[in-house]
N, C-alpha and C. Protein backbone atom coordinates (compact mmCIF):
# COMPACT_ATOMS: atom_id res chain seq x y z
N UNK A 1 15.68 -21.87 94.06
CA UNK A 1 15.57 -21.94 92.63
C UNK A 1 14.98 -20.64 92.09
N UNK A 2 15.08 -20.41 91.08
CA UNK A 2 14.72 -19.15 90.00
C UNK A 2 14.38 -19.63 88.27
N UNK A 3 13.50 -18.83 88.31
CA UNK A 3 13.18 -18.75 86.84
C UNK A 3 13.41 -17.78 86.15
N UNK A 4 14.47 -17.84 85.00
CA UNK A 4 14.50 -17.17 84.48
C UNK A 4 14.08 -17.07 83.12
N UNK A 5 13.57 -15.98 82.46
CA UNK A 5 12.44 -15.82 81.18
C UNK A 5 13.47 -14.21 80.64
N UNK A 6 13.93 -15.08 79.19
CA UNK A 6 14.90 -14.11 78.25
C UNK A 6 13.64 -14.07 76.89
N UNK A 7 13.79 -13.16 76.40
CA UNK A 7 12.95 -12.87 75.01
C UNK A 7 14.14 -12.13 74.15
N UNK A 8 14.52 -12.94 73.49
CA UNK A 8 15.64 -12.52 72.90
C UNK A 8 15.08 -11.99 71.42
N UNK A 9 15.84 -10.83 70.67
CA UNK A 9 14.63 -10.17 69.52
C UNK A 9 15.37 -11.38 68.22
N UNK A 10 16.24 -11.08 68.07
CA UNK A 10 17.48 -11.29 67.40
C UNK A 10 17.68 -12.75 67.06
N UNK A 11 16.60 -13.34 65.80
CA UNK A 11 16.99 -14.63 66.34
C UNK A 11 18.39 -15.81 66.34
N UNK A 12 19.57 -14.75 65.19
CA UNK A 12 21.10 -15.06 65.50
C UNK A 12 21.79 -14.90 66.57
N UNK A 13 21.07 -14.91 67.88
CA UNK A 13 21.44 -14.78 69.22
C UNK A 13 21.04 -15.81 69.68
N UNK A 14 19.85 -16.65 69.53
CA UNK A 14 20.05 -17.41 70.25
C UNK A 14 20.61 -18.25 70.39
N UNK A 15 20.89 -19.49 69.68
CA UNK A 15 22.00 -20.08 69.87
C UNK A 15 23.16 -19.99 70.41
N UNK A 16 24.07 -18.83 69.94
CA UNK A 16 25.35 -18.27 71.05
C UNK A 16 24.81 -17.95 72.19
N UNK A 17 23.90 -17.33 72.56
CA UNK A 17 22.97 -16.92 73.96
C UNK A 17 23.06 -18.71 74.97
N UNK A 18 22.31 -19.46 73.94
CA UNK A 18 22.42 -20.93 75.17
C UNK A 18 23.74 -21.46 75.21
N UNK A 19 24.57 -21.55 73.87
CA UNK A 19 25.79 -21.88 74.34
C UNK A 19 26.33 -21.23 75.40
N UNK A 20 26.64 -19.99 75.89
CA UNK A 20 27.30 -19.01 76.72
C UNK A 20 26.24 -19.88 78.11
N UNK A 21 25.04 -19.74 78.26
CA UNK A 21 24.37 -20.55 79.26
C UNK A 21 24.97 -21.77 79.67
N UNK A 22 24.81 -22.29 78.77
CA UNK A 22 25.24 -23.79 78.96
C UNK A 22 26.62 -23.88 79.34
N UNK A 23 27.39 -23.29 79.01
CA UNK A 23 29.26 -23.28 79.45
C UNK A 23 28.96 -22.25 80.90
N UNK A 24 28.37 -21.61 80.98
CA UNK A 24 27.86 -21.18 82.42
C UNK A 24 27.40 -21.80 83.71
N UNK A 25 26.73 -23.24 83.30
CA UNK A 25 26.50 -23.88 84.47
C UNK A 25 24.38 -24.27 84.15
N UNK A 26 24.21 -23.51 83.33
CA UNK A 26 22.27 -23.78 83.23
C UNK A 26 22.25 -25.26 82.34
N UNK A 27 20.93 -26.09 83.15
CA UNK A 27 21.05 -27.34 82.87
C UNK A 27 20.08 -27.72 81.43
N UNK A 28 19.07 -27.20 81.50
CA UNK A 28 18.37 -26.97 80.23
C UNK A 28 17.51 -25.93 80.36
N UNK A 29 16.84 -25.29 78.80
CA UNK A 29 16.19 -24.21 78.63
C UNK A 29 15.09 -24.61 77.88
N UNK A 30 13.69 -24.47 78.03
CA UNK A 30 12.86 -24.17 77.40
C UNK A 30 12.80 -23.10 75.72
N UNK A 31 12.15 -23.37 74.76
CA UNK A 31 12.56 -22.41 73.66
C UNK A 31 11.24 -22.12 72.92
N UNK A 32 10.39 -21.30 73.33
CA UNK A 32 9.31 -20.88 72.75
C UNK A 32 9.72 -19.66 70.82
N UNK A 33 8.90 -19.92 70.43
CA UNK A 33 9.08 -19.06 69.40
C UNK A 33 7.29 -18.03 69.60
N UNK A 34 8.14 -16.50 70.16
CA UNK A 34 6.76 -15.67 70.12
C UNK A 34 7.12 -14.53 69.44
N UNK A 35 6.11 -13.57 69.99
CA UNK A 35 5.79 -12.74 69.47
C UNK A 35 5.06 -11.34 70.63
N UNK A 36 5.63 -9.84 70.81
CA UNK A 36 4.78 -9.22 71.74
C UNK A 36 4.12 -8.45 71.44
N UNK A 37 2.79 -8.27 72.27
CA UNK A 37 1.34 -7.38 71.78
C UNK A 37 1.91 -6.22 70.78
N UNK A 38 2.98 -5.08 71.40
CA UNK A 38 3.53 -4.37 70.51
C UNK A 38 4.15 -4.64 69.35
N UNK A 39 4.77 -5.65 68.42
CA UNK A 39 4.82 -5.78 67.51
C UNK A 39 3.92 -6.26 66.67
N UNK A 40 2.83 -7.18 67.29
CA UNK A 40 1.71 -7.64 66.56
C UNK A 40 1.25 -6.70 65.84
N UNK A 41 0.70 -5.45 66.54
CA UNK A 41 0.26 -4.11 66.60
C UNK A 41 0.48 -3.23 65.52
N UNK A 42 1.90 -3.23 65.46
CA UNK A 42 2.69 -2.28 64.47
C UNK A 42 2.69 -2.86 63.15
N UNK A 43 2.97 -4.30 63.17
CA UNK A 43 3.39 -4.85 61.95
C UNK A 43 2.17 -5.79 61.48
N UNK A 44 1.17 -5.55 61.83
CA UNK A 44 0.30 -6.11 61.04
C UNK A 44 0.52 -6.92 59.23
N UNK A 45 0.25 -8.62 59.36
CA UNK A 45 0.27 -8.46 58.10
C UNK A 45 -1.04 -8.15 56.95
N UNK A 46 -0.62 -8.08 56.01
CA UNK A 46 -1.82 -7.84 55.03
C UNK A 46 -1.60 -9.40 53.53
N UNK A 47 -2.63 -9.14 53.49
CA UNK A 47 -3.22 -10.32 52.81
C UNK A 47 -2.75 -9.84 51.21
N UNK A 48 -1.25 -10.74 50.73
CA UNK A 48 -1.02 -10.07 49.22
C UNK A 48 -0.68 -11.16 48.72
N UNK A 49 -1.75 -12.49 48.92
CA UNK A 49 -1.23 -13.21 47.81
C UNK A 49 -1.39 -13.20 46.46
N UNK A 50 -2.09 -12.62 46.21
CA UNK A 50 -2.09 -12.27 44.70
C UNK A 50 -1.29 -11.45 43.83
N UNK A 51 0.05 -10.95 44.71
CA UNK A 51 0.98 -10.86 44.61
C UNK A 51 2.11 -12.18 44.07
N UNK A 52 2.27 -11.49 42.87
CA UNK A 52 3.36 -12.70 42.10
C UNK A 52 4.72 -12.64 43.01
N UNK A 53 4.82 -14.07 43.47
CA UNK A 53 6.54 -14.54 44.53
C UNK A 53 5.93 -14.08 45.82
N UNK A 54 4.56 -13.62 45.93
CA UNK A 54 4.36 -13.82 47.77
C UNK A 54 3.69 -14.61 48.03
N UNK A 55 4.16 -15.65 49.21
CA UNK A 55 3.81 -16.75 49.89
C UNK A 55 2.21 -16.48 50.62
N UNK A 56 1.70 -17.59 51.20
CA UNK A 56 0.59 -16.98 51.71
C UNK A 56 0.69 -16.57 52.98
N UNK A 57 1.85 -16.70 53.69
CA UNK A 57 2.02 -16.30 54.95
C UNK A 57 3.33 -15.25 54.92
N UNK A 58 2.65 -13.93 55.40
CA UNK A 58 3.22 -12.71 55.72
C UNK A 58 3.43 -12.72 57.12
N UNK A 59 3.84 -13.68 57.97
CA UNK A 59 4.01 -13.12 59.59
C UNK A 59 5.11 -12.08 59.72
N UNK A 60 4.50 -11.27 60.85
CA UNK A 60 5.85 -10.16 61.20
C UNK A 60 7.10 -11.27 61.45
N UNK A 61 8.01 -10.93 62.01
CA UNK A 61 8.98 -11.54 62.18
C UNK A 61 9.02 -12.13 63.93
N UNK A 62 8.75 -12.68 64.28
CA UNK A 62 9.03 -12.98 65.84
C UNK A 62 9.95 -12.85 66.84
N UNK A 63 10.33 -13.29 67.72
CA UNK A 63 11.33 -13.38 68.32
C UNK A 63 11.55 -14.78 69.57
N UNK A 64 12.34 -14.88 70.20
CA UNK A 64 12.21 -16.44 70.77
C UNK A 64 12.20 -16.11 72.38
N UNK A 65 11.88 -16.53 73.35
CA UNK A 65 11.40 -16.68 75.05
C UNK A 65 12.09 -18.21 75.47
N UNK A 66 13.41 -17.50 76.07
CA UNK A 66 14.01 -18.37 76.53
C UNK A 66 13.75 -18.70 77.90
N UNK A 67 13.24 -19.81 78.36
CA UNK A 67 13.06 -20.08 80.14
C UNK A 67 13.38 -21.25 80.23
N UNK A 68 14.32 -20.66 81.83
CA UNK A 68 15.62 -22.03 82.78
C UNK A 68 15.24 -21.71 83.90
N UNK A 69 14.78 -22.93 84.76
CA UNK A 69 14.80 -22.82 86.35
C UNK A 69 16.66 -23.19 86.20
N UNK A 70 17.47 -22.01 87.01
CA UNK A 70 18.67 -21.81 87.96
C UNK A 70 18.34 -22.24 89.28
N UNK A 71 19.32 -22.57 90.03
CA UNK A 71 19.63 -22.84 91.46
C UNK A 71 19.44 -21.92 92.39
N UNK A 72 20.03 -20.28 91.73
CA UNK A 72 19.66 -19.52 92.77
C UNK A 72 20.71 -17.89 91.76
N UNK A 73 20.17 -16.97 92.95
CA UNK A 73 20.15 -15.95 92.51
C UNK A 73 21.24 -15.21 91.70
N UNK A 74 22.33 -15.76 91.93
CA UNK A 74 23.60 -15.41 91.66
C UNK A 74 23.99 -16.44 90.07
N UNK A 75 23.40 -17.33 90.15
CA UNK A 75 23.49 -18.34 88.55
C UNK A 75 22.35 -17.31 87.43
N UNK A 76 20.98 -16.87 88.00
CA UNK A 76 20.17 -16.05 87.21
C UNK A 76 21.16 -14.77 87.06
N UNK A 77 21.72 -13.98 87.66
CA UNK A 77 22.34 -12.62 87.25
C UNK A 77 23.91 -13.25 86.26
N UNK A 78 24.03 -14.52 86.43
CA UNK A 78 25.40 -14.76 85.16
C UNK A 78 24.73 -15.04 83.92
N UNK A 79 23.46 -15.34 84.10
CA UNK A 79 22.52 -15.20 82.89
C UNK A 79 22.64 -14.10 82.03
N UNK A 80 22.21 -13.25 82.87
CA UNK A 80 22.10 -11.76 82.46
C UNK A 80 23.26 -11.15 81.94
N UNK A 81 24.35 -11.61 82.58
CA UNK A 81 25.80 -10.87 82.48
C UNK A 81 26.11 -11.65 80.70
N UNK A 82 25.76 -12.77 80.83
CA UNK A 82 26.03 -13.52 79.26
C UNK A 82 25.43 -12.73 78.33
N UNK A 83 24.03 -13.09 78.65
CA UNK A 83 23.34 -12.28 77.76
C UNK A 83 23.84 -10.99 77.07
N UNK A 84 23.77 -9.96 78.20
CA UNK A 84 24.23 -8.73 77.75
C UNK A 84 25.63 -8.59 77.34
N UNK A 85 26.52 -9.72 77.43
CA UNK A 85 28.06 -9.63 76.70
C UNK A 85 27.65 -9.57 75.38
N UNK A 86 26.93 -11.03 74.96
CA UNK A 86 26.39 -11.30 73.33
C UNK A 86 25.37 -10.20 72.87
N UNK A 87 24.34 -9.33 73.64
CA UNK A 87 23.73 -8.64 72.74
C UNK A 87 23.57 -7.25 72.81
N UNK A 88 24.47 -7.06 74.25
CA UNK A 88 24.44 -5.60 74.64
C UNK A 88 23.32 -5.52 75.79
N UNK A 89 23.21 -3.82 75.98
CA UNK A 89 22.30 -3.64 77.11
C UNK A 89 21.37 -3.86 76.85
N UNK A 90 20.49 -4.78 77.10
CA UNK A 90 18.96 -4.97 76.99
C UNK A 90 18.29 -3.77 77.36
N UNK A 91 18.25 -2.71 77.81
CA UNK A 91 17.64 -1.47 77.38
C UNK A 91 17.70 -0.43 76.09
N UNK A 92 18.76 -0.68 75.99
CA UNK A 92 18.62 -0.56 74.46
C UNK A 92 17.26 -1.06 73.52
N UNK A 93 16.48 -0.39 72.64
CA UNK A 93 15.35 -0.92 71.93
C UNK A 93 15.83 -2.21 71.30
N UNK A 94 15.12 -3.25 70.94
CA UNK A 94 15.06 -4.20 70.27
C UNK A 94 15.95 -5.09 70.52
N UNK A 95 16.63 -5.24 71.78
CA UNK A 95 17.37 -5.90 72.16
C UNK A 95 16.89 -7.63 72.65
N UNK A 96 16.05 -7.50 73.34
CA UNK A 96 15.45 -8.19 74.59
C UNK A 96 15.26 -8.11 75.70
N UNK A 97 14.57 -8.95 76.71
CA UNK A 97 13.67 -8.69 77.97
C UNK A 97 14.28 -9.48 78.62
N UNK A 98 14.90 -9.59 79.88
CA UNK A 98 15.08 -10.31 80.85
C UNK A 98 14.38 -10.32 82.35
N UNK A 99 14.09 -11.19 82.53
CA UNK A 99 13.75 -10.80 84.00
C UNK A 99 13.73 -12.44 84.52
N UNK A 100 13.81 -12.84 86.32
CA UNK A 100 14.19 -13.32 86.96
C UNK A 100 13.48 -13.19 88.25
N UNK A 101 13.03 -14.68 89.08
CA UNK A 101 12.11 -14.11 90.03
C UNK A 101 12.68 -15.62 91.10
N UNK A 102 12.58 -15.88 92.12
CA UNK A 102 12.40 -16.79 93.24
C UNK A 102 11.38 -17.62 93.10
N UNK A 103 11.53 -19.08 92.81
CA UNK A 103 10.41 -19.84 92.81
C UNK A 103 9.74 -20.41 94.21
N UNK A 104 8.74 -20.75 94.35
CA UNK A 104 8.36 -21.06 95.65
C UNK A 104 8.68 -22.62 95.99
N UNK A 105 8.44 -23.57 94.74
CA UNK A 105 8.17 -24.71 94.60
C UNK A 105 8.68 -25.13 93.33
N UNK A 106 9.54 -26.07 92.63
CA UNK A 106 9.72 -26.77 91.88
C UNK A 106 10.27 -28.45 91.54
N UNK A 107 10.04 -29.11 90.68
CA UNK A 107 10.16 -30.38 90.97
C UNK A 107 10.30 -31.12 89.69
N UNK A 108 10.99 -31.91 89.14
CA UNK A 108 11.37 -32.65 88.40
C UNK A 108 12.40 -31.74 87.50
N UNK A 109 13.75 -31.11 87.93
CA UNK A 109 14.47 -30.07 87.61
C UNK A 109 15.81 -31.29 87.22
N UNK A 110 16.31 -31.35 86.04
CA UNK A 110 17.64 -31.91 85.60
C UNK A 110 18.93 -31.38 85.91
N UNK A 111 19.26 -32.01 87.03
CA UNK A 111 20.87 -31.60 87.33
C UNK A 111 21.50 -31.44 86.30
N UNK A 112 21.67 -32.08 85.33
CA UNK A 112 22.89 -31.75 84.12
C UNK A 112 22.09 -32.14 82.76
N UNK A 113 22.11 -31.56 81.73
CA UNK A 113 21.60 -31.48 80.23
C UNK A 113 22.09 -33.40 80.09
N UNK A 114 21.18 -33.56 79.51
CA UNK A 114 21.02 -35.03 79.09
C UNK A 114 20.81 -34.88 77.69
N UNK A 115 21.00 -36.14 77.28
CA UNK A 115 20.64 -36.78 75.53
C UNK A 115 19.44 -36.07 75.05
N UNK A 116 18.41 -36.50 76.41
CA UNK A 116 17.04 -36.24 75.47
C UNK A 116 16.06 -35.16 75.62
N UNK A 117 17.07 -34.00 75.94
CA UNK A 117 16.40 -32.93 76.24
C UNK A 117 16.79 -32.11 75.02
């Protein structure tokens, strides 16, 4: 098994990103909504509600952390290959982060996407 952890910037990617997963063979994905130290950093918000039509919440903009335990090493790199069809080379700036590692141990893993996931 493998875990794989996508941080996709773009958040009109994700969706096509899990579809392309999901017609790939991944059984379900975890879907965090974050944020990394470097953008916190840069984009600081500032406090303008007293600004007429601004809300009280200025957050930078985030991005989403996609994580799927795969079967094995070759299902994590069709990950990658999806990915980078829909958003390009993830080296590219502002793309997203992929990475992929060998789990030692895992357990209660869903063979196939169900109702209530």
């Amino acid at each position: 098994m493998y875990l794989v952890l996508m941080v996709v910037d773009n958040e009109a990617h994700v969706d096509p990103l899990l579809a392309r997963w999901e017609k790939a063979g991944v059984s379900g994905v975890t879907i965090l909504e974050s944020t990394g130290w470097a953008r916190r950093s840069r984009k600081r918000p500032l406090a303008l509600r007293y600004l007429y039509g601004q809300s009280e919440s200025h957050e930078a903009v985030g991005n989403y952390t996609l994580l799927a335990i795969v079967p094995d090493e070759a299902m994590a790199r069709r990950c990658l290959e999806e990915a980078e069809a829909l958003i390009g080379d993830l080296n590219l700036p502002n793309t997203g982060v992929f990475a992929a590692w060998p789990l030692a141990l895992a357990k209660g893993i869903p063979s196939s996407p169900t109702a209530e996931d």
